[in-house]
N, C-alpha and C. Protein backbone atom coordinates (compact mmCIF):
# COMPACT_ATOMS: atom_id res chain seq x y z
N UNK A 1 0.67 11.58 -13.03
CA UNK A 1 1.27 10.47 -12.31
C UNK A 1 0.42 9.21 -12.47
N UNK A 2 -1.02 9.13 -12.36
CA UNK A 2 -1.89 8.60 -12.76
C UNK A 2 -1.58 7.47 -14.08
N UNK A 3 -1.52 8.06 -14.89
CA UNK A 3 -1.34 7.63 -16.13
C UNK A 3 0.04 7.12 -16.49
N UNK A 4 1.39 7.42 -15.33
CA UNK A 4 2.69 7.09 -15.92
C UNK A 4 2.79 5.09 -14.75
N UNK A 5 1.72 5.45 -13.81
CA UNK A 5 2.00 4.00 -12.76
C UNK A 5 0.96 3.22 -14.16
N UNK A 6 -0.16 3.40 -14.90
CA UNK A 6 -1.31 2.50 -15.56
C UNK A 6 -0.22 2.42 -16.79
N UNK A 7 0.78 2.87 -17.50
CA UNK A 7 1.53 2.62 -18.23
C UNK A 7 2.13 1.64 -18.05
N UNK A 8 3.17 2.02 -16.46
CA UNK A 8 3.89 1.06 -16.42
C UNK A 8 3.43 -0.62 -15.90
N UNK A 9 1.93 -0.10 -15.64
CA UNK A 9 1.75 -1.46 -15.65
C UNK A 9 1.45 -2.03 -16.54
N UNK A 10 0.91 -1.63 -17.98
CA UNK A 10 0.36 -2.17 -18.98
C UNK A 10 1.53 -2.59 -19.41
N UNK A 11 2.46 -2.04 -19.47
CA UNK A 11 3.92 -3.01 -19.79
C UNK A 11 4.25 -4.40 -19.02
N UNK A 12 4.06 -4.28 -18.05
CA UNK A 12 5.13 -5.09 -17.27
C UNK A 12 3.91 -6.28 -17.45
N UNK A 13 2.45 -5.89 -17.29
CA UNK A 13 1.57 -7.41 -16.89
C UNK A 13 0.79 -7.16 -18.04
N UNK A 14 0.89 -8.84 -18.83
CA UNK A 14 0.29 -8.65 -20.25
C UNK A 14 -1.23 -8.91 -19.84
N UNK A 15 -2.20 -9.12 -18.63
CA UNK A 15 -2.99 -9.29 -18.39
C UNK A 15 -4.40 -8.22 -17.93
N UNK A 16 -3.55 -7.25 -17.86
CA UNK A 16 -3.75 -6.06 -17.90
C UNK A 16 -3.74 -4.79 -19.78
N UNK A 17 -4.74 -4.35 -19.86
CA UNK A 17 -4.81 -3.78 -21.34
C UNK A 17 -5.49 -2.46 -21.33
N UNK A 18 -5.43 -1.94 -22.72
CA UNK A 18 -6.62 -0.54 -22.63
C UNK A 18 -7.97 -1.76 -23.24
N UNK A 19 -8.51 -0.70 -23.46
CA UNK A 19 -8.84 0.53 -22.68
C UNK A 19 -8.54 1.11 -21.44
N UNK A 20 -8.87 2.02 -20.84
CA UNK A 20 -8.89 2.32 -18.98
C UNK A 20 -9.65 3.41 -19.29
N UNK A 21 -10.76 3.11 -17.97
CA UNK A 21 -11.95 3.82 -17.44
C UNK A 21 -11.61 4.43 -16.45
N UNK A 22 -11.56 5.75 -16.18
CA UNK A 22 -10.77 5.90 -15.40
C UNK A 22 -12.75 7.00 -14.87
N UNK A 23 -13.02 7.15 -13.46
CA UNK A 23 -14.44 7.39 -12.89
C UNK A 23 -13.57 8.26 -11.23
N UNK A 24 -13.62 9.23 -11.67
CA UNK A 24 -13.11 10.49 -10.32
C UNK A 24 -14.19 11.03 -9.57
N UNK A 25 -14.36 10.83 -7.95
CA UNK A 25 -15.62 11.21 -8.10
C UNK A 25 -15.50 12.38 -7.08
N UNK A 26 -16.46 13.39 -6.68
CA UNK A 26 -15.62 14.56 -6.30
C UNK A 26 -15.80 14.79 -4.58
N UNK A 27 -14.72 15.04 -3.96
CA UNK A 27 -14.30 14.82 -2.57
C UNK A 27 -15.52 15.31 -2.23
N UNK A 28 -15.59 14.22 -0.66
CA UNK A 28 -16.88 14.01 0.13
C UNK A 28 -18.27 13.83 -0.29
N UNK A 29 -18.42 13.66 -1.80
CA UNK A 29 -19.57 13.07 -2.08
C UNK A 29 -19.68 11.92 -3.37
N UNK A 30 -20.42 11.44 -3.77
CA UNK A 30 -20.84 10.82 -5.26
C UNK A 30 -20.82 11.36 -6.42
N UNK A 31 -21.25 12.55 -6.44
CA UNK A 31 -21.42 13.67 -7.56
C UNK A 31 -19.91 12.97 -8.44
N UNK A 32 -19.97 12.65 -9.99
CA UNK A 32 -18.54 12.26 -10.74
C UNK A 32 -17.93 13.74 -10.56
N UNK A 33 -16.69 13.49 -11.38
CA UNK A 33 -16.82 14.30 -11.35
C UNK A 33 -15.72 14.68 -12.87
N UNK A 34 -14.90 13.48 -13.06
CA UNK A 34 -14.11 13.37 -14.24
C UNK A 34 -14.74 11.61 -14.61
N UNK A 35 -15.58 11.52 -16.08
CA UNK A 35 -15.84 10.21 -16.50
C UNK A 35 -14.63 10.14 -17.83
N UNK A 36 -14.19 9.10 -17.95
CA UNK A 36 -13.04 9.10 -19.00
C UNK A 36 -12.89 8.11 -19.61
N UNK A 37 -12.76 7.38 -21.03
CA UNK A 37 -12.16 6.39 -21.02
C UNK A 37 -10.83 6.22 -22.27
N UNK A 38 -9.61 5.92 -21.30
CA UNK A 38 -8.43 5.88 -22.53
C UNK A 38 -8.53 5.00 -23.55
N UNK A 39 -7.80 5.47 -24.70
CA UNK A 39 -8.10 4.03 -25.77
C UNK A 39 -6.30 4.44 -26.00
N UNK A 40 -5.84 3.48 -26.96
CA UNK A 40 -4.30 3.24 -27.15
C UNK A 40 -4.68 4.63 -27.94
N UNK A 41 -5.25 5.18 -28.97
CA UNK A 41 -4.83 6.14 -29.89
C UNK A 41 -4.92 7.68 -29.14
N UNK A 42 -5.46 7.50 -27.45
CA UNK A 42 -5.78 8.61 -26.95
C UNK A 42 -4.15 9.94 -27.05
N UNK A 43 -4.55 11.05 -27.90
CA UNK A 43 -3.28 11.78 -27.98
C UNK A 43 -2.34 12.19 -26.37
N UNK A 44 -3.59 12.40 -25.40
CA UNK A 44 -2.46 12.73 -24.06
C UNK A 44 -1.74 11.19 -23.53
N UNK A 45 -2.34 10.60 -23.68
CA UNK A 45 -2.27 9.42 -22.88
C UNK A 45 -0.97 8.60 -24.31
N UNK A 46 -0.87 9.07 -25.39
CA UNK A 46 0.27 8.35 -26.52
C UNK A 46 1.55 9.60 -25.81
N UNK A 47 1.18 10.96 -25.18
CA UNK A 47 2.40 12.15 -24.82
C UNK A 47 2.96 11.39 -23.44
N UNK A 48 2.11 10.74 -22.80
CA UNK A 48 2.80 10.32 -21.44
C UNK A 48 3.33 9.10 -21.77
N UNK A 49 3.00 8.06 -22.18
CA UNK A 49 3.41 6.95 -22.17
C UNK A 49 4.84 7.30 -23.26
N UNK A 50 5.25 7.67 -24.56
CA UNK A 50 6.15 7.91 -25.25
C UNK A 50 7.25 8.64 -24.37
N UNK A 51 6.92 10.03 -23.47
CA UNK A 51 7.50 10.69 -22.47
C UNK A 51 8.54 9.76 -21.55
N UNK A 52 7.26 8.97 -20.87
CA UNK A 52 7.88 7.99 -19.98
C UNK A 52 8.74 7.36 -20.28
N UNK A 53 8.29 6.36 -21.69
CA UNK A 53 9.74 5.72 -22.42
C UNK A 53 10.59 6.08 -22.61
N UNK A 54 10.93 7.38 -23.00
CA UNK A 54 12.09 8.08 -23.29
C UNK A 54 13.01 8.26 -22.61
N UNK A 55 12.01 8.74 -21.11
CA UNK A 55 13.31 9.28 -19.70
C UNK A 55 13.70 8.00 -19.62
N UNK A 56 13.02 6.60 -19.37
CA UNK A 56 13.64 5.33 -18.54
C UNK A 56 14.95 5.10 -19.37
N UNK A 57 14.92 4.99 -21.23
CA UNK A 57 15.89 4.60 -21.31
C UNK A 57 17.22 5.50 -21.25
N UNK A 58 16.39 6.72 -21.16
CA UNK A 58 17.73 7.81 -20.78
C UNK A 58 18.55 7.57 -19.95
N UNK A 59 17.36 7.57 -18.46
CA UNK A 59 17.95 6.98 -17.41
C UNK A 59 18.90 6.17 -17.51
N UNK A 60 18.41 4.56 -18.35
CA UNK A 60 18.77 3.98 -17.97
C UNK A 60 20.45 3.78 -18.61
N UNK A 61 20.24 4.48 -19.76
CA UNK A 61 21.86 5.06 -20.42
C UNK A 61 22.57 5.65 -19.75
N UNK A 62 22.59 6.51 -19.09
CA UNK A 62 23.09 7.56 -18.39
C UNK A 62 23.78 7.00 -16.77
N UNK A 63 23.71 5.28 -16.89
CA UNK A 63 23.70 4.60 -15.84
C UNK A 63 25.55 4.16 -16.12
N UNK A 64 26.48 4.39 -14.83
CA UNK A 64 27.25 3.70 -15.34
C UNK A 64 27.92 2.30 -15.36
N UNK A 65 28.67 1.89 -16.02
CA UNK A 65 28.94 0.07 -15.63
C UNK A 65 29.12 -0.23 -14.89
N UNK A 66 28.84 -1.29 -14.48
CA UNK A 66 28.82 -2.47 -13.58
C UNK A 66 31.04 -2.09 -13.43
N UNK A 67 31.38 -1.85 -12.11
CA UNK A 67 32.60 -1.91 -12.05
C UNK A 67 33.04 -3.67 -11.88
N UNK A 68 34.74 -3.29 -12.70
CA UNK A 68 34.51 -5.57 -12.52
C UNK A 68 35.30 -5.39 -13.67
């Protein structure tokens, strides 16, 4: 889920870009606990974002007309 809201924002605001650092640190203390950083060629992070694209315009096909 993480990765499908940092998608959709890298779309929508051109001010916003990759990389993403993404620093998890592990409940109730400091200890990290996931250090990460995405780049555009990252293979999970090209499966979600392509994923994502796919359903919206499904979705958004699958929508029907405007009655009128």
């Amino acid at each position: 889920l993480l990765l499908v809201s940092f998608d959709s924002t890298l779309k929508s605001n051109l001010s916003v870009g990759l990389p993403l650092d993404l620093l998890f640190l592990e409940k109730d203390s400091f200890k990290v606990g996931l250090n990460r950083r995405i780049a555009q060629d990252d293979p999970y992070y090209r499966t979600i974002s392509d994923g994502w694209s796919n359903a919206l315009k499904a979705a958004f096909a699958s929508l029907p007309d405007f009655p009128g």
